[in-house]
Protein backbone atom coordinates (compact mmCIF):
# COMPACT_ATOMS: atom_id res chain seq x y z
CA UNK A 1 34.71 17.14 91.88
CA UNK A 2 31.83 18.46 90.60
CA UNK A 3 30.28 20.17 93.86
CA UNK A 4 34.02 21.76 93.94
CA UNK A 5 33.51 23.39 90.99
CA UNK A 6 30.01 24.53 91.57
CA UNK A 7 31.79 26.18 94.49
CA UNK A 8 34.39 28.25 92.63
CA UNK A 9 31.36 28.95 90.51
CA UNK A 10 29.57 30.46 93.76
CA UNK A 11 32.89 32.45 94.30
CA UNK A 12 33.63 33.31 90.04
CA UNK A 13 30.11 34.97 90.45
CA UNK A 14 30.51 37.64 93.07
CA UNK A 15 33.36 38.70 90.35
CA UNK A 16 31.85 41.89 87.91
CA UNK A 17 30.58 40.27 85.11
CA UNK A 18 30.87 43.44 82.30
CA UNK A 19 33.97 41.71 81.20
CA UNK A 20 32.02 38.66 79.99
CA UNK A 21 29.70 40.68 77.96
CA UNK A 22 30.23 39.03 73.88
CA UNK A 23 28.53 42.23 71.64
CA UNK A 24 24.65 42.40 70.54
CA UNK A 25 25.39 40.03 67.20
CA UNK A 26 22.98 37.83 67.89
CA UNK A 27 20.89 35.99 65.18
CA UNK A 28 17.61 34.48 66.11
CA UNK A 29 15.85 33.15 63.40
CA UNK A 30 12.42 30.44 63.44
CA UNK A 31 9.15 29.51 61.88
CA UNK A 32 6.05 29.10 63.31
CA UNK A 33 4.31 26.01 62.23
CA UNK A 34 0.86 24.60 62.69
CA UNK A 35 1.40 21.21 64.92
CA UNK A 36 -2.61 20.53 64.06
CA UNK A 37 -2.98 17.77 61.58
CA UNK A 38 -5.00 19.75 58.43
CA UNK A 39 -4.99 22.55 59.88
CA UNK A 40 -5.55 25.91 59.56
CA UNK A 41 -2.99 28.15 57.32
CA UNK A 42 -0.26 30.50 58.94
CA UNK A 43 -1.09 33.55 57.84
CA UNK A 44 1.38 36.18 58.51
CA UNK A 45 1.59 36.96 62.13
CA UNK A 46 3.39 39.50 64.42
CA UNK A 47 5.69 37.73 66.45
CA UNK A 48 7.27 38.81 69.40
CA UNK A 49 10.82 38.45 71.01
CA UNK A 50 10.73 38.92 74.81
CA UNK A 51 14.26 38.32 76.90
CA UNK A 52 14.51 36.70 79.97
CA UNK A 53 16.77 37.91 82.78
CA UNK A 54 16.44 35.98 86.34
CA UNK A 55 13.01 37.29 87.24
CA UNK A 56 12.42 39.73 84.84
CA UNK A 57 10.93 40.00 81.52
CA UNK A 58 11.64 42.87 78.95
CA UNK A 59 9.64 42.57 75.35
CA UNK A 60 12.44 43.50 72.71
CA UNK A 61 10.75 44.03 69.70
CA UNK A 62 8.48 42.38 66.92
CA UNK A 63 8.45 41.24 63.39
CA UNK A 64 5.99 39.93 61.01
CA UNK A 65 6.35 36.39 59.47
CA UNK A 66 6.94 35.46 55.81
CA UNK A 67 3.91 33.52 54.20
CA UNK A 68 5.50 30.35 55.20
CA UNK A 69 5.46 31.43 58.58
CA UNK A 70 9.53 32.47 58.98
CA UNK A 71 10.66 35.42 61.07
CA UNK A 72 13.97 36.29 62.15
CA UNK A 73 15.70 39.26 65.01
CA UNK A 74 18.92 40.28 64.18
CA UNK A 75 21.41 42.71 66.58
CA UNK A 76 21.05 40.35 70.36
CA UNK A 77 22.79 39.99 72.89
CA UNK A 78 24.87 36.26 73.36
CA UNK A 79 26.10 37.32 76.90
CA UNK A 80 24.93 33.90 79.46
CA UNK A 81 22.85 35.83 81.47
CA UNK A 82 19.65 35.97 79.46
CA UNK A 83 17.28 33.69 77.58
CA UNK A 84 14.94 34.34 74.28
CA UNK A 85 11.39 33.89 74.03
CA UNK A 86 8.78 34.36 71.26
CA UNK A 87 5.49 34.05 71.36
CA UNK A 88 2.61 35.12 68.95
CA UNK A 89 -1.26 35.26 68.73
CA UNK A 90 -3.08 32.43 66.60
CA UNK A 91 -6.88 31.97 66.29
CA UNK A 92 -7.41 33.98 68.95
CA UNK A 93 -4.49 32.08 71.53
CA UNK A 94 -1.31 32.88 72.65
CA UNK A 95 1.55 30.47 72.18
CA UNK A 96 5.16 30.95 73.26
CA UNK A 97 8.39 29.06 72.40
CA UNK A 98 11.04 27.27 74.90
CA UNK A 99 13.44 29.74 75.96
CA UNK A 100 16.70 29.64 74.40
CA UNK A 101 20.20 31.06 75.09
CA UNK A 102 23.39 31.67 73.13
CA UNK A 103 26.27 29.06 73.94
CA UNK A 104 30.09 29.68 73.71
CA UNK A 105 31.25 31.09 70.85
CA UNK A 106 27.58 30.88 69.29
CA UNK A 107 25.83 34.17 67.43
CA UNK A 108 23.17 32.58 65.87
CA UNK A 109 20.16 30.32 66.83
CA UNK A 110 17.05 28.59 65.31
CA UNK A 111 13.86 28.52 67.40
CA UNK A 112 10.34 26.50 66.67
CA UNK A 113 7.32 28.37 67.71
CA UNK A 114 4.36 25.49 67.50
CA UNK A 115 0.66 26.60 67.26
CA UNK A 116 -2.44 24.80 66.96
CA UNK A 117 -6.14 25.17 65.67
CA UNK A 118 -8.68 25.48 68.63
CA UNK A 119 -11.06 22.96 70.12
CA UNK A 120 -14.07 23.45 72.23
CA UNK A 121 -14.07 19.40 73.62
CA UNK A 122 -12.01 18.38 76.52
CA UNK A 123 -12.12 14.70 75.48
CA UNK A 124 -8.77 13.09 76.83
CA UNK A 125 -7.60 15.85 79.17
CA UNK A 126 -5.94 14.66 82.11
CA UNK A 127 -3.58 15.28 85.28
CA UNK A 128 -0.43 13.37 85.42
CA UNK A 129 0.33 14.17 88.52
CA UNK A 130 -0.87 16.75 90.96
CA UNK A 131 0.62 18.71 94.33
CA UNK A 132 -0.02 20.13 97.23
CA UNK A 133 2.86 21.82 98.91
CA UNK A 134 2.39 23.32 102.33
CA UNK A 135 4.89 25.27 104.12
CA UNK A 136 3.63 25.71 107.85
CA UNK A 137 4.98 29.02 109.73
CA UNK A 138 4.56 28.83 113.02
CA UNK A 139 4.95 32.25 114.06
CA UNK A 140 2.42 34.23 111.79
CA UNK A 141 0.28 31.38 112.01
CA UNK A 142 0.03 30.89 108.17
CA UNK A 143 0.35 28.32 106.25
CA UNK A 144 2.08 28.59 102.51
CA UNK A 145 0.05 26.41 100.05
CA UNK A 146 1.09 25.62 96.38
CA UNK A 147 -1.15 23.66 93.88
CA UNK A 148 0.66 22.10 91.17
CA UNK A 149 -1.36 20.97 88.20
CA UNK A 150 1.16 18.79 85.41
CA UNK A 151 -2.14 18.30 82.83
CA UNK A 152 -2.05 16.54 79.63
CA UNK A 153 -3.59 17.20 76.33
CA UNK A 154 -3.18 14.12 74.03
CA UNK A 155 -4.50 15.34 71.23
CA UNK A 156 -3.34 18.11 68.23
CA UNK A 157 -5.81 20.99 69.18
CA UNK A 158 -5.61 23.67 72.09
CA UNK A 159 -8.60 23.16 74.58
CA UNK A 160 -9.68 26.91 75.15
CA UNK A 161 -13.32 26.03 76.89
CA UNK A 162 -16.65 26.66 76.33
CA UNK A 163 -18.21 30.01 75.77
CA UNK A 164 -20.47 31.15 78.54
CA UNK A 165 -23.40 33.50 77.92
CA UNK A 166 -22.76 37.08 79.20
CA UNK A 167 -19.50 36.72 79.57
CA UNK A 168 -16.48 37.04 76.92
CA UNK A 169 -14.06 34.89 79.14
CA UNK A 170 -13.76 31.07 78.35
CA UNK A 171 -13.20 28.41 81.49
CA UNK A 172 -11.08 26.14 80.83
CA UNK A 173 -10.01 24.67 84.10
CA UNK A 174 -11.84 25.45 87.55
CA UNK A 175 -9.50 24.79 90.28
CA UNK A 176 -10.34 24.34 93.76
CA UNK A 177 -8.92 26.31 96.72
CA UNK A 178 -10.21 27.12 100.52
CA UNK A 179 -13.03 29.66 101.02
CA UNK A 180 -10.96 31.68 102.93
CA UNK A 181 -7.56 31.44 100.92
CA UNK A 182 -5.98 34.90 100.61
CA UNK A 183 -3.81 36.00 97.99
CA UNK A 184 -4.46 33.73 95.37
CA UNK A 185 -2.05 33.97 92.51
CA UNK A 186 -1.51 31.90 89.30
CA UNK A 187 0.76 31.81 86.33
CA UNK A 188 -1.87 31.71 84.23
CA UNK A 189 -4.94 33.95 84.23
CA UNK A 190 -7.79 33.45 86.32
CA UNK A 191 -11.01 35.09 88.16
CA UNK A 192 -13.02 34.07 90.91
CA UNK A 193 -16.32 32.10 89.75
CA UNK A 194 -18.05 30.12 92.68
CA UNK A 195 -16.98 31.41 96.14
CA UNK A 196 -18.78 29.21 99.17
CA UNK A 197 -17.90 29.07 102.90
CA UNK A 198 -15.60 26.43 102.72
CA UNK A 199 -14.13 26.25 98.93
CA UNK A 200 -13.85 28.46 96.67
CA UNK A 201 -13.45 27.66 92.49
CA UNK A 202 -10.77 29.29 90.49
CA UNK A 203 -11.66 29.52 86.53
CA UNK A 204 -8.57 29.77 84.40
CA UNK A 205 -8.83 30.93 81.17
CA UNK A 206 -5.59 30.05 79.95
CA UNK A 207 -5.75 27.87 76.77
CA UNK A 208 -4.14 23.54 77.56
CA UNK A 209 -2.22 23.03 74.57
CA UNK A 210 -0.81 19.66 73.01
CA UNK A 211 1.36 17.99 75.45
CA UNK A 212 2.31 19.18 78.71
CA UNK A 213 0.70 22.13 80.63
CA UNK A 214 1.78 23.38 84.03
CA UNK A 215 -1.18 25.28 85.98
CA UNK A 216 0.25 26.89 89.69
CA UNK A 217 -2.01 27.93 92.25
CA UNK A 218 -0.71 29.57 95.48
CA UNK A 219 -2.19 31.13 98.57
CA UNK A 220 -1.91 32.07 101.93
CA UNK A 221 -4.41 30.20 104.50
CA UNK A 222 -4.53 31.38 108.13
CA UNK A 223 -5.15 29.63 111.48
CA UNK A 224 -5.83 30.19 114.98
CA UNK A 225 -6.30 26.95 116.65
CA UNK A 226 -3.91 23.76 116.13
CA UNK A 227 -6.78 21.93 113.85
CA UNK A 228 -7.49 22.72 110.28
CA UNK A 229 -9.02 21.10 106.99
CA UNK A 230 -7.85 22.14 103.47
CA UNK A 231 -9.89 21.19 100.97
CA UNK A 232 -9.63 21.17 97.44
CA UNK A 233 -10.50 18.91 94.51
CA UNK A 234 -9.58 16.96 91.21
CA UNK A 235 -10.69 18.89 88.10
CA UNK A 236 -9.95 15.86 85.79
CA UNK A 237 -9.08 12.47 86.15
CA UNK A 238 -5.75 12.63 87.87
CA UNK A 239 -2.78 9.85 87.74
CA UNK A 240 -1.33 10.46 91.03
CA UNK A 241 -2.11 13.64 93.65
CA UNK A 242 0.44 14.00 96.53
CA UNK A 243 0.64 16.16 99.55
CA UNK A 244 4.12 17.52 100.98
CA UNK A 245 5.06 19.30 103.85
CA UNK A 246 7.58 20.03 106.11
CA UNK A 247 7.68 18.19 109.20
CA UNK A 248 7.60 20.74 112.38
CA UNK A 249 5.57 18.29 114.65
CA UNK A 250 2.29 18.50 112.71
CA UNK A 251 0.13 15.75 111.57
CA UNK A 252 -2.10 15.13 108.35
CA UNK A 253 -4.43 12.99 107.13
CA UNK A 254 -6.82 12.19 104.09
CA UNK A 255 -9.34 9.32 103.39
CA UNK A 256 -8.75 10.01 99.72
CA UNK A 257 -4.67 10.02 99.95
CA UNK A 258 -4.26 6.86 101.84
CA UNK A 259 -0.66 6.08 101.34
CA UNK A 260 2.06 7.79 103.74
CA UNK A 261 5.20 8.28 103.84
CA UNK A 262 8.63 10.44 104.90
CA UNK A 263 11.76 11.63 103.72
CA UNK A 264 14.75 13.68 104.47
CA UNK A 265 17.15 16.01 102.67
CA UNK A 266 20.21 17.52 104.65
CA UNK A 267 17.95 20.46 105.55
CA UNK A 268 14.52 19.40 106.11
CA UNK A 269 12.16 16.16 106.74
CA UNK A 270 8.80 16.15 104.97
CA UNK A 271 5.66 14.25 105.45
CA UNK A 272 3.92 12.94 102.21
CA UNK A 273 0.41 11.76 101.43
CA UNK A 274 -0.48 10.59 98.01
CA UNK A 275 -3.21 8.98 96.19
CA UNK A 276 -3.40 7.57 92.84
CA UNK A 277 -5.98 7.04 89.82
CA UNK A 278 -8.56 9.67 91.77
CA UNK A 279 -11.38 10.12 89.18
CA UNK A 280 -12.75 13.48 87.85
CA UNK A 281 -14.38 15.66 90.26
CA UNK A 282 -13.18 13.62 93.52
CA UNK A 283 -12.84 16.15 96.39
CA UNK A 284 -10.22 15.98 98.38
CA UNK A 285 -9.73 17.06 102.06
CA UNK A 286 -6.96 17.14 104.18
CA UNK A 287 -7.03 17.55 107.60
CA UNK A 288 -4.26 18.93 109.53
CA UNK A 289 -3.99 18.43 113.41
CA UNK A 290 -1.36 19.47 115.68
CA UNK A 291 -0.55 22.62 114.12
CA UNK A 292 2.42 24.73 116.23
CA UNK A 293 1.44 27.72 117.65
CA UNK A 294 4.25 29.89 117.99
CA UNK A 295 5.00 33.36 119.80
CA UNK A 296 4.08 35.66 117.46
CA UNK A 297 1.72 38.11 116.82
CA UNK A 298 0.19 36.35 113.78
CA UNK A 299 -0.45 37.80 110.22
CA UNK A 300 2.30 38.14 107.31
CA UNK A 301 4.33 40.67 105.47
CA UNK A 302 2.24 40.20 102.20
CA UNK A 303 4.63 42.05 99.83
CA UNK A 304 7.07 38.80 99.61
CA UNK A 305 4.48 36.65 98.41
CA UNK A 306 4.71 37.22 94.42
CA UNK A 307 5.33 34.94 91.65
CA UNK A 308 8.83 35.19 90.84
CA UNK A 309 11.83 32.42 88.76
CA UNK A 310 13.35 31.62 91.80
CA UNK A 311 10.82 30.05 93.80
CA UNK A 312 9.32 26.82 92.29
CA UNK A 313 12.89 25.53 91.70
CA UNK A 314 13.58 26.22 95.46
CA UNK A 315 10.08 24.37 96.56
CA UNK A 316 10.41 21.65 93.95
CA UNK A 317 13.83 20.63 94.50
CA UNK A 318 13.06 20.65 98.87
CA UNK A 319 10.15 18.93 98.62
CA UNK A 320 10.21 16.33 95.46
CA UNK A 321 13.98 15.74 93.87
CA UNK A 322 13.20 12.30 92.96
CA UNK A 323 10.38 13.68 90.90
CA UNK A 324 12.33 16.31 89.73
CA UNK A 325 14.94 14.33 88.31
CA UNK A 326 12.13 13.00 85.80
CA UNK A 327 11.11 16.53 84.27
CA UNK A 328 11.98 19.71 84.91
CA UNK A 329 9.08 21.72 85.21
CA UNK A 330 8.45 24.45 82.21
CA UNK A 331 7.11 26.82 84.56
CA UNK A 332 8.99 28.48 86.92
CA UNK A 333 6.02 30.69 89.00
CA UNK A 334 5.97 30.39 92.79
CA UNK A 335 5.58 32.61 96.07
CA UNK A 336 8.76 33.76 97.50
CA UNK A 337 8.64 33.91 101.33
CA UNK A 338 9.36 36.36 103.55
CA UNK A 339 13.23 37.10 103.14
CA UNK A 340 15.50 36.71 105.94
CA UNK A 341 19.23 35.40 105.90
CA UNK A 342 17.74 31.93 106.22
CA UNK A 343 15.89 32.16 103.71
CA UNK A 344 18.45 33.32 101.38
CA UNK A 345 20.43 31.33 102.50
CA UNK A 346 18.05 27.83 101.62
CA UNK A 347 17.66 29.50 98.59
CA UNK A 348 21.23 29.69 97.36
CA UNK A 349 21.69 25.96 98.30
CA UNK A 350 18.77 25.02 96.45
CA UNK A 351 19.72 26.47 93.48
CA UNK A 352 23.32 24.90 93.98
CA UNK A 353 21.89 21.77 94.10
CA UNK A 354 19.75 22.46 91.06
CA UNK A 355 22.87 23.55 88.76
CA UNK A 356 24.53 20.16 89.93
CA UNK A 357 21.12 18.29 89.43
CA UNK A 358 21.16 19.70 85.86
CA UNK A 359 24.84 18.72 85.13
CA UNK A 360 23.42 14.76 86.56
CA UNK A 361 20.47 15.31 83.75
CA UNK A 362 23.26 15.73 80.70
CA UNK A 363 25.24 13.36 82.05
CA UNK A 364 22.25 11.00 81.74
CA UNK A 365 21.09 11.62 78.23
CA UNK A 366 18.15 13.48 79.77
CA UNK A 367 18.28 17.07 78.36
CA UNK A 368 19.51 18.58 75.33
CA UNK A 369 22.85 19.95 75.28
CA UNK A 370 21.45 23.31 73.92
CA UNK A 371 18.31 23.20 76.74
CA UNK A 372 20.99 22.62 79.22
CA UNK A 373 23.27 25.53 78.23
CA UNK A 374 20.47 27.89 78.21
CA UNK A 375 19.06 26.98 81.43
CA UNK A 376 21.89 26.48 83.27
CA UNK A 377 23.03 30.42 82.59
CA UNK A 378 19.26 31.19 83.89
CA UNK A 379 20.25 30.04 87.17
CA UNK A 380 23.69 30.91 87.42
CA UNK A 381 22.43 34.62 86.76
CA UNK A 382 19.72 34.13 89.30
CA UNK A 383 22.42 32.24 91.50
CA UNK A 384 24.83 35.72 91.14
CA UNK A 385 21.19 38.02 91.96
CA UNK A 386 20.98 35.64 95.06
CA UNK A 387 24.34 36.74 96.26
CA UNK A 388 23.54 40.14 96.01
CA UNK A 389 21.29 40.36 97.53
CA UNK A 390 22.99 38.02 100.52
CA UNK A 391 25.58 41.16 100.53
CA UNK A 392 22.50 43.67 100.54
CA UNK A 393 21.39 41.77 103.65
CA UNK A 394 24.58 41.98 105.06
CA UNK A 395 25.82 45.54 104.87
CA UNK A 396 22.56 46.42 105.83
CA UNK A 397 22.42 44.29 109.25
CA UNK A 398 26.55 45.51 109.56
């Protein structure tokens, strides 16, 4: 029953949506409240108010906090199709709320933007888990690599790095990619810092907070033969690391991911390599054998590899569901391939199978009612962009 009615959603969606449009009399109202134990005052900040449309971002205005830290933005929107977002500038770091969304019948909501004093000491950073997704395409002879990084900060202070001498930047993560990646793109911000023949380290500069942060690498690694070795490394001490990719008659192997295995959606079969409990600093290399060499010409039409919402719900939910099921990611940044009908096409299933996947999470106590609302009308708007751009596709090839 349920997949029936995500269906008539797929078909209520290519309907105009105007008519669903509730007035701007939106009330969001919050506080922002120090999280550090002791800490340091809230002075009065500016906060800001950014919305959240499928892929796009728009900042919608900003107001200054009371001197316990309250704010408020009157006159929004409550139509499903967006989410709300604050974030504001303490000590120096950027923090930003969860995004929320207005329910049914719902014109006002309460929001809790946490901040934290600043630490210098990485003591108790780790990775819970860590991932390497490849996507092999034969016929440009590329491969598609995403590095996930899920790390942990135990503690009640933001980890912003050490200061280095010369330079006003702070490090706090350097992440690990092939010397002759290209394209390298994060959801955080990072620079270049060691660059070698065969690796090349990434230094983010992005503050870990308290709790959970999500790190994304990805990158475009070409080859010209049917053997190649991608090697990276573990910044911290990392719980489990796992490798994923889609099975097109290639092999892999790595002496530091010793455990194998495969599985199948209806779409796709992947191979998996995984390794637990790897220690700081561990390097890892996996070698790739096999590789398909198709017809083409090589190379890659660059301009579809961007960070964008859709993608990292598509990858995740092909390549890991069972993992997905535990925790939804909280970031949503990821390459978008090259766009043909197929690819639209995976990408409106995936998403299909995410809005049902979400629906599974309620049902299971997993997700709060109001977390559920909000992003389930994130991807039903990006599920209705999909479409249009399915039609676009269409009309053009008709």
């Amino acid at each position: 029953m349920k997949r029936l009615a995500l269906l008539l959603l797929v078909g209520l969606l290519l309907l105009p949506v105007a008519a669903m449009a509730d007035g701007d009399n939106g009330t969001l109202s919050g506080k922002v409240v120090n999280k550090t134990a002791n800490g340091s005052q809230v002075q009065p900040l500016e906060v800001t108010l950014k919305i959240l449309t499928g892929e796009n971002e728009e900042t919608k205005g900003t107001v200054t906090t009371d001197a316990q830290g309250n704010f408020k933005f009157t006159g929004l929107a409550t139509t499903s199709d967006r989410l709300y977002q604050v974030s504001a500038i303490f000590l120096g770091t950027e923090y930003r709320s969860e995004p929320v969304g207005f329910g049914p019948q719902e014109s006002s909501k309460e929001v809790e933007l946490p901040v934290y004093d600043t630490t210098e000491s990485d003591q108790g950073i780790r990775i819970d888990r860590a991932h390497v997704i490849v996507d092999i395409d034969p016929e440009s002879k590329y491969l598609r690599v995403m590095q996930i990084y899920s790390f942990v900060n135990p503690g009640d202070r933001a980890y912003i790095g050490k200061s280095s001498e010369g330079s006003s930047k702070r490090a706090t993560v350097r992440l690990t990619v092939p010397g002759d990646a290209e394209m390298v793109q994060a959801n955080v911000e990072v620079a270049p810092a060691e660059v070698s023949a065969q690796t090349m380290q990434v230094a983010v500069s992005s503050p870990i907070a308290p709790g959970q942060t999500d790190i994304v690498l990805s990158y475009l690694l070409a080859y010209t033969a049917s053997r190649l070795s991608l090697r990276t490394s573990v910044p911290y001490e990392a719980r489990t690391f796992d490798v994923y990719f889609v099975d097109v008659g290639a092999k892999a192997s790595s002496s530091q991911l010793p455990k194998g295995d495969t599985f199948a959606n209806k779409d796709s079969k992947f191979l998996v390599l995984s390794g637990e409990s790897l220690p700081a600093g561990s390097p890892i290399s996996i070698d790739f054998r096999s590789l398909p060499l198709g017809n083409g010409k090589g190379g890659i039409d660059t301009k579809w590899f961007i960070f964008g919402a859709i993608g990292i719900g598509a990858v995740l939910a092909a390549a890991y569901p069972i993992a997905r099921r535990k925790r939804q990611p909280r970031l949503r940044p990821a390459y978008i391939a090259p766009v043909d009908d197929r690819d639209l096409e995976a990408e409106r299933r995936d998403l299909v199978l995410a809005l049902a996947d979400l629906d599974d999470q309620l049902e299971r106590g997993e997700i709060p009612e109001a977390s559920y609302r909000a992003l389930r009308a994130q991807k039903k708007h990006t599920l209705a962009e999909l479409l249009a751009r399915q039609r676009e596709a269409a009309e053009r090839q008709g």
